[in-house]
C-alpha atoms as a PDB file:
ATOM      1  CA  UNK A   1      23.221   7.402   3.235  1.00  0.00           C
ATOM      2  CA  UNK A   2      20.039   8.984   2.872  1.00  0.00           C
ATOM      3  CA  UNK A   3      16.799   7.635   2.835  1.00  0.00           C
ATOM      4  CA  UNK A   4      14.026   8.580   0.424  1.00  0.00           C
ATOM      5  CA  UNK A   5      10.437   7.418  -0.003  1.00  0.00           C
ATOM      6  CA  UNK A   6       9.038   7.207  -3.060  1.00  0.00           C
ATOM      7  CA  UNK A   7       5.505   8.076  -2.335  1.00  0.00           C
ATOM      8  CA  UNK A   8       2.499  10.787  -2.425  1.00  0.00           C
ATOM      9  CA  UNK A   9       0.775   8.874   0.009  1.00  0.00           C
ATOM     10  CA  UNK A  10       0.058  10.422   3.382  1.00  0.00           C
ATOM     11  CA  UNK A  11      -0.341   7.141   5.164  1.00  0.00           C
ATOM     12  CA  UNK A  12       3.105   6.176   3.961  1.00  0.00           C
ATOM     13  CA  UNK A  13       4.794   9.239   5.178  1.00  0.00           C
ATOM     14  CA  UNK A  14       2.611   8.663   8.546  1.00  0.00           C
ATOM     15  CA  UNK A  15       3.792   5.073   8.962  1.00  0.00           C
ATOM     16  CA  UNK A  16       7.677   5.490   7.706  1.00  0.00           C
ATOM     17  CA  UNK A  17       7.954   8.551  10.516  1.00  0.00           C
ATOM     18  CA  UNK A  18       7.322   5.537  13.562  1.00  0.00           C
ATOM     19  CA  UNK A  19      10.561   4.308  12.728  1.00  0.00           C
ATOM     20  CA  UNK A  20      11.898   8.420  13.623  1.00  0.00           C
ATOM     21  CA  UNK A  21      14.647   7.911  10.810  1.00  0.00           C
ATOM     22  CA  UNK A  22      14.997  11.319   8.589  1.00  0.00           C
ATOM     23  CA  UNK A  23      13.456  10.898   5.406  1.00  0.00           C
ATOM     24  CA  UNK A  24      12.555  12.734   2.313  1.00  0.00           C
ATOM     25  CA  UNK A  25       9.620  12.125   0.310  1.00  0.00           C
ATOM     26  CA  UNK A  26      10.070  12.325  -3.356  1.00  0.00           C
ATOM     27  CA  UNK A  27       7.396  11.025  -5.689  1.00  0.00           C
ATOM     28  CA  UNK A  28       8.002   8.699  -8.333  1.00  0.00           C
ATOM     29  CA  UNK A  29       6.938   9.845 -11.878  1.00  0.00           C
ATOM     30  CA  UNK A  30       7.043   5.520 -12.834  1.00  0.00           C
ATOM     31  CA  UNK A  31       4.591   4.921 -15.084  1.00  0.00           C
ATOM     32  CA  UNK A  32       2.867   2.156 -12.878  1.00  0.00           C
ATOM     33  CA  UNK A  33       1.414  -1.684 -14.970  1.00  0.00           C
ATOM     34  CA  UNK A  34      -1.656  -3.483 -14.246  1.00  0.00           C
ATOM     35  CA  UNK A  35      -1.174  -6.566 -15.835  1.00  0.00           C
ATOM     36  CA  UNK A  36      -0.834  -9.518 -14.292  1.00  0.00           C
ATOM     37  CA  UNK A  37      -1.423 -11.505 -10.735  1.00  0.00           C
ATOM     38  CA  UNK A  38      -1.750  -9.448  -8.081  1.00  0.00           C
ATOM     39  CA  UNK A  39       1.896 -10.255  -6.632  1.00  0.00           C
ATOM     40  CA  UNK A  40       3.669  -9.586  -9.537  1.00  0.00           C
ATOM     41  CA  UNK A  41       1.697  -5.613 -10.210  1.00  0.00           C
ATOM     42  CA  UNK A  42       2.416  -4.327  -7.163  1.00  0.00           C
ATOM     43  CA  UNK A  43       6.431  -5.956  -7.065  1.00  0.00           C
ATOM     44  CA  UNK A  44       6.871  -4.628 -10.183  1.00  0.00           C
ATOM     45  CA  UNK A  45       5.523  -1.250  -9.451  1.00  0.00           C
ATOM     46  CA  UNK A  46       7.129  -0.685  -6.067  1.00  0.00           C
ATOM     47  CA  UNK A  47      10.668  -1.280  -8.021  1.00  0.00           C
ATOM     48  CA  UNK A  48       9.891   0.799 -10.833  1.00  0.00           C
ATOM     49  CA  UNK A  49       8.864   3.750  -8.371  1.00  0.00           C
ATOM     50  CA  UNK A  50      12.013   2.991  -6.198  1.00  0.00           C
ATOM     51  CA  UNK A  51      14.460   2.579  -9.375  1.00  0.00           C
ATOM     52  CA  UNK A  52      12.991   6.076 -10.592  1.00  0.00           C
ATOM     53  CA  UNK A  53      13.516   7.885  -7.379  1.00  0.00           C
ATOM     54  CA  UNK A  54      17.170   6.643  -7.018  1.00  0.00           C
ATOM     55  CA  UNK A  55      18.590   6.992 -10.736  1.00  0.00           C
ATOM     56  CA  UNK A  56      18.369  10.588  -9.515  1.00  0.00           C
ATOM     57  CA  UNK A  57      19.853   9.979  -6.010  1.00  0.00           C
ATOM     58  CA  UNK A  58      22.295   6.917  -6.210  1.00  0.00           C
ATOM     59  CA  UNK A  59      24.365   7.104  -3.334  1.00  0.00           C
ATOM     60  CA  UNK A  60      20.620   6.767  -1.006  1.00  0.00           C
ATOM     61  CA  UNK A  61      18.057   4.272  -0.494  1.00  0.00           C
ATOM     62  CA  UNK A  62      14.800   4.650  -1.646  1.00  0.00           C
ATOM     63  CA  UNK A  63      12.005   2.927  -0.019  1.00  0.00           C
ATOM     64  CA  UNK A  64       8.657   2.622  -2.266  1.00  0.00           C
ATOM     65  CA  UNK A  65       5.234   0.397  -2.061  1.00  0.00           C
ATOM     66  CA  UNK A  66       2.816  -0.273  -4.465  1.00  0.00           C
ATOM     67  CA  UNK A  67      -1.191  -1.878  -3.202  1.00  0.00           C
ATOM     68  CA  UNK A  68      -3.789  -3.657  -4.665  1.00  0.00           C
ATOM     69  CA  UNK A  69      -6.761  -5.235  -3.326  1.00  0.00           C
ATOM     70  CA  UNK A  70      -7.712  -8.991  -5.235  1.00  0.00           C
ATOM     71  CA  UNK A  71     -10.913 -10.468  -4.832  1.00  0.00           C
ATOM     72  CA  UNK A  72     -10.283 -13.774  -4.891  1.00  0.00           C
ATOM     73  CA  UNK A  73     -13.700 -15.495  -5.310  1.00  0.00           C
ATOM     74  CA  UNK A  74     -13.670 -13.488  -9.219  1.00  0.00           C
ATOM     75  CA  UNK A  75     -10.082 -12.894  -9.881  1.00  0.00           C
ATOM     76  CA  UNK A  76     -10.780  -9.205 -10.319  1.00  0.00           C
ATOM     77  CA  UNK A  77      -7.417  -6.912  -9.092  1.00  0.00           C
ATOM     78  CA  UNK A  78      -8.778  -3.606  -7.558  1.00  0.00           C
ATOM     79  CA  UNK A  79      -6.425  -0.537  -7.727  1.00  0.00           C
ATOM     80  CA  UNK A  80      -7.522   2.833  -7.087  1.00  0.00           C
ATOM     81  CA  UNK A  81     -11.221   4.053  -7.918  1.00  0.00           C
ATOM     82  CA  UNK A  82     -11.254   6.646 -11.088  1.00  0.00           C
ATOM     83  CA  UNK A  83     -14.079   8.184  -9.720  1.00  0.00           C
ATOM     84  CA  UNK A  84     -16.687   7.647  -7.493  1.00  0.00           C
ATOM     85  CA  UNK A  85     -19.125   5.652  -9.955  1.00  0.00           C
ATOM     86  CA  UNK A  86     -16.065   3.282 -10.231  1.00  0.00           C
ATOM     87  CA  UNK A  87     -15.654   3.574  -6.339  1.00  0.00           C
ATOM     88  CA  UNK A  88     -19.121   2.426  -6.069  1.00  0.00           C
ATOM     89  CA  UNK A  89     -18.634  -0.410  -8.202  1.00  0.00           C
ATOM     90  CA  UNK A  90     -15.831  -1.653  -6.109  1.00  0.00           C
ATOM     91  CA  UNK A  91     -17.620  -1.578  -2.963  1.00  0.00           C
ATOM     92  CA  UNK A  92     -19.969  -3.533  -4.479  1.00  0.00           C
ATOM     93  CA  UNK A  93     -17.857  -6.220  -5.565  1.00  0.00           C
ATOM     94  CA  UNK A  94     -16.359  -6.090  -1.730  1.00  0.00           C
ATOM     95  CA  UNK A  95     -19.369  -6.349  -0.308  1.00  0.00           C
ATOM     96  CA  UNK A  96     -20.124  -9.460   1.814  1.00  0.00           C
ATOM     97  CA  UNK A  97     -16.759 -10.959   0.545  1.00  0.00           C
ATOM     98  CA  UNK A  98     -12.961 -11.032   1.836  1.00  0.00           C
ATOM     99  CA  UNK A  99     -10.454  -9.614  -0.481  1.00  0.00           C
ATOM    100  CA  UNK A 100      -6.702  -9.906  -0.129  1.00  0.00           C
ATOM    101  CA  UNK A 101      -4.657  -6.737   0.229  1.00  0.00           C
ATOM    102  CA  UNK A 102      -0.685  -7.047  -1.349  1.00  0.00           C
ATOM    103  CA  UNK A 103       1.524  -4.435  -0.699  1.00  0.00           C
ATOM    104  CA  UNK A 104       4.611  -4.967  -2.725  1.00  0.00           C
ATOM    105  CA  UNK A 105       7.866  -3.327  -0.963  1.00  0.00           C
ATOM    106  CA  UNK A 106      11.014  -2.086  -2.687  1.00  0.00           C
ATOM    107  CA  UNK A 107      14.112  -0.536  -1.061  1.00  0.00           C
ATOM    108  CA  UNK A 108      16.939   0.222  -3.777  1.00  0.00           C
ATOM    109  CA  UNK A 109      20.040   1.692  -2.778  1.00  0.00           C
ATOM    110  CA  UNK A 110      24.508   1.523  -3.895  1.00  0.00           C
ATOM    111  CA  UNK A 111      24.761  -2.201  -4.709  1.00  0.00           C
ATOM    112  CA  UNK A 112      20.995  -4.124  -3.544  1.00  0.00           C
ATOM    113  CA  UNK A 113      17.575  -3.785  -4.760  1.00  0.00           C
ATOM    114  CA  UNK A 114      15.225  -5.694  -1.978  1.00  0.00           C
ATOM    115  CA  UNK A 115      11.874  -6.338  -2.958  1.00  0.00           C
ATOM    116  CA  UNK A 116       8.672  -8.239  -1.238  1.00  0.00           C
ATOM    117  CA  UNK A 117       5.512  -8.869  -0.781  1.00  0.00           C
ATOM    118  CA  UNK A 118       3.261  -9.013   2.125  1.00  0.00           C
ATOM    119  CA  UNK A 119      -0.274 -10.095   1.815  1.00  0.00           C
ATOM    120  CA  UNK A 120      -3.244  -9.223   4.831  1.00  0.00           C
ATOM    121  CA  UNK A 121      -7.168 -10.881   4.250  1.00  0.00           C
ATOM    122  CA  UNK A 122      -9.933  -8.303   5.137  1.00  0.00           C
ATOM    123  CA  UNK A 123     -13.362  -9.650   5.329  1.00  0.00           C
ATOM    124  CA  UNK A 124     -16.155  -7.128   4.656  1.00  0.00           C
ATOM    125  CA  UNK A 125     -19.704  -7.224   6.504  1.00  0.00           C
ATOM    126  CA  UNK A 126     -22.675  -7.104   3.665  1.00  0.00           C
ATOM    127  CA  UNK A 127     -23.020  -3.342   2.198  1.00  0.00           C
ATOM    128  CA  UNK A 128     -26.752  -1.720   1.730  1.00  0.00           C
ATOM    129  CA  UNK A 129     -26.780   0.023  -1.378  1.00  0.00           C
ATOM    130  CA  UNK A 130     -27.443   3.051   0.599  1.00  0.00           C
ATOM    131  CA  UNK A 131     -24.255   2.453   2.791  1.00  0.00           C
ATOM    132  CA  UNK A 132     -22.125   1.488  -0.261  1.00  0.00           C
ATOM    133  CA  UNK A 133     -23.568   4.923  -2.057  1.00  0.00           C
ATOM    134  CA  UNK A 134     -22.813   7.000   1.042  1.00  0.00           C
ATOM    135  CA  UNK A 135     -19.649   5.733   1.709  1.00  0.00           C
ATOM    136  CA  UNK A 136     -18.463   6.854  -1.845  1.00  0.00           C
ATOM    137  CA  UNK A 137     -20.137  10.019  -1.355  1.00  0.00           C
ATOM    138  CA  UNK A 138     -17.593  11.059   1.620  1.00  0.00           C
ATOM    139  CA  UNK A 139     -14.854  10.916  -0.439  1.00  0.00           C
ATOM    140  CA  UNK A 140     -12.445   8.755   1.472  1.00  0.00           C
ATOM    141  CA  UNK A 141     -12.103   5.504  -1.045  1.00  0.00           C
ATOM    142  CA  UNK A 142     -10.628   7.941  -3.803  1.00  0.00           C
ATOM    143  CA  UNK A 143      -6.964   7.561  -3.443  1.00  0.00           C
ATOM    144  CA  UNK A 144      -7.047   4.079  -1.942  1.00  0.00           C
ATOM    145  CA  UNK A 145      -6.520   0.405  -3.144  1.00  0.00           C
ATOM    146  CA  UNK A 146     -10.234  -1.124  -3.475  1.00  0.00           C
ATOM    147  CA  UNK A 147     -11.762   2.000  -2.498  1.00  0.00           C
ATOM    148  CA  UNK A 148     -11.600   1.671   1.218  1.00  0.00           C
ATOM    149  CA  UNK A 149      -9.828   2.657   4.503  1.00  0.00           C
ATOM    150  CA  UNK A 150      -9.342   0.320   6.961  1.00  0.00           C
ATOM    151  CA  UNK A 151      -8.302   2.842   9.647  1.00  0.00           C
ATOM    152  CA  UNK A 152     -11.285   5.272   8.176  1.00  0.00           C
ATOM    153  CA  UNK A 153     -15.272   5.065   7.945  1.00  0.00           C
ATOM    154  CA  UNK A 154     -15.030   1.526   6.152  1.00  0.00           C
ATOM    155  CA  UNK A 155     -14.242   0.023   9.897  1.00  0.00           C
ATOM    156  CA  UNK A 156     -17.776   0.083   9.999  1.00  0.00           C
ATOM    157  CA  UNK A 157     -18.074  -2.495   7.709  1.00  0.00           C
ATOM    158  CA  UNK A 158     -15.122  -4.418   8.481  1.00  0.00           C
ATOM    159  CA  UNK A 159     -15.433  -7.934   9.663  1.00  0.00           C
ATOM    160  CA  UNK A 160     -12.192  -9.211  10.121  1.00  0.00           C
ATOM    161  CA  UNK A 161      -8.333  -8.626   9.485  1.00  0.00           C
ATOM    162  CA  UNK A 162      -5.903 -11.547   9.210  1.00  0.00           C
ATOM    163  CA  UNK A 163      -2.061 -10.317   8.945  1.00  0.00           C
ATOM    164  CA  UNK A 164      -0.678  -7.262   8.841  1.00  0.00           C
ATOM    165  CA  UNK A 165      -3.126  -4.274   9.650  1.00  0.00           C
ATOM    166  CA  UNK A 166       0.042  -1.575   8.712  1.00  0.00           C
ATOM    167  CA  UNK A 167      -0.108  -3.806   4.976  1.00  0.00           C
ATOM    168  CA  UNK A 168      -3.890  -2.824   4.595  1.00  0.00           C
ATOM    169  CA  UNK A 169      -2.795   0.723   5.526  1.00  0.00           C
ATOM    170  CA  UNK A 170      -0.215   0.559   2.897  1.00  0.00           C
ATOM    171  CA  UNK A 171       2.988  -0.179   4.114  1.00  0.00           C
ATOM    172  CA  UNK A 172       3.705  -3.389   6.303  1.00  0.00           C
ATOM    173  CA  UNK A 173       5.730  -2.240   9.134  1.00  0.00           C
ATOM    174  CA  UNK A 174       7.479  -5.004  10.287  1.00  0.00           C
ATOM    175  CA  UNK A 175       8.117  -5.940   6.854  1.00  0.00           C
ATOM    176  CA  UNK A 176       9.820  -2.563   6.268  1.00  0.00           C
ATOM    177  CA  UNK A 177      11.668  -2.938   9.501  1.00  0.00           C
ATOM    178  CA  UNK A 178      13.194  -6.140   8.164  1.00  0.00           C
ATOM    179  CA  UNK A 179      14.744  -4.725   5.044  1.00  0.00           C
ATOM    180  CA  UNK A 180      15.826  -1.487   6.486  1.00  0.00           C
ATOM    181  CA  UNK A 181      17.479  -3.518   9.620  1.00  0.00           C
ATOM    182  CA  UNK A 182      19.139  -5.745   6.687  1.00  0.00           C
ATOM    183  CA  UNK A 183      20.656  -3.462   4.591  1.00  0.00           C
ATOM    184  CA  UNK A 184      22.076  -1.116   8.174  1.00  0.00           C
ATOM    185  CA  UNK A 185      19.288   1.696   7.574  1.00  0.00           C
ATOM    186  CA  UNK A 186      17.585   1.267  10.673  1.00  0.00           C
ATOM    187  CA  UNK A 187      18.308  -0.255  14.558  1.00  0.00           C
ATOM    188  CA  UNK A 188      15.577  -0.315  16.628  1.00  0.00           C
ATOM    189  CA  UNK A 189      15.965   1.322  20.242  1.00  0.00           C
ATOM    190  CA  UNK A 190      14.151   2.924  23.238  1.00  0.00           C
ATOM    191  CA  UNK A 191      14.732   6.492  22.372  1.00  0.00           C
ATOM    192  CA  UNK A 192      12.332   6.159  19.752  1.00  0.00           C
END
């Protein structure tokens, strides 16, 4: 059996490869939702992108994720910035606060569809409006859940992470390891 991920996302591929299985990246065309609490969007999404994926490949597993970023203090669920206006309007709403980062993960494959959630806190440091602008300007929050990289320039601002760091990335590791081990994909071992 094959194993597919059903992701663009460079910090996906990046975090899949420390398992050294073979995989093939093939991006899901899933039209992704928004509605709803923040567990249920990114369950739903991750399933949709992994039931896409393996409709064209079902004899494999596909392995997808799906992350948003929920403030709870306002109830507002962050996904990725449109542009950098919007990014900048995120980073304010971040700003001085801790949000809540869920990843949902789906692996599909002959016979199970696994999905779960994993949810990490990240508590942000108060934001200048000259640090929030600058930050935008560089680019990074763009393709990213709440506009910010925890493993990028927004460490400077970064308080505090409680749970998973690899869920704030955008794919919780040991969470991953779990349902691969479960369904025989994956046996951990000291070649790797």
């Amino acid at each position: 059996m094959r194993l597919f991920l059903a992701s663009a996302s460079p910090r996906r591929r990046e975090l899949l490869s420390l398992t050294d299985l073979p995989f093939t990246v093939e991006v899901s065309e899933a039209q992704e939702v928004s509605a709803g609490g923040p567990d249920e969007i990114v369950s739903r999404n991750a399933l949709m992108k992994a039931r896409a994926v393996s409709a064209r490949h079902p004899e494999d597993a596909v392995l997808s994720a799906d992350t948003v970023v929920f403030l709870p203090e306002t109830g507002c669920v962050l996904g990725k910035p449109a542009d950098e206006d919007d990014a900048v309007r995120m980073l304010r709403l971040l700003s001085g606060r801790e949000n809540l980062v869920y990843t949902g993960v789906a692996l599909v494959g002959p016979g199970f569809e696994d999905v779960r959630t994993e949810v990490s806190h990240v508590f942000f440091d108060e934001m200048t409006e000259a640090e929030i602008h600058a930050y935008a300007a560089t680019g990074e929050p763009m393709d990213k859940a709440g506009a910010y990289a925890v493993q990028g320039r927004a460490s400077l601002f970064i308080r505090a992470v409680t749970g998973s760091p690899s869920n704030v990335i955008g794919l919780p590791m040991h969470l991953v390891r779990r349902m691969l081990s479960k369904h025989g994909l994956f046996v951990f071992s000291s070649t790797i």
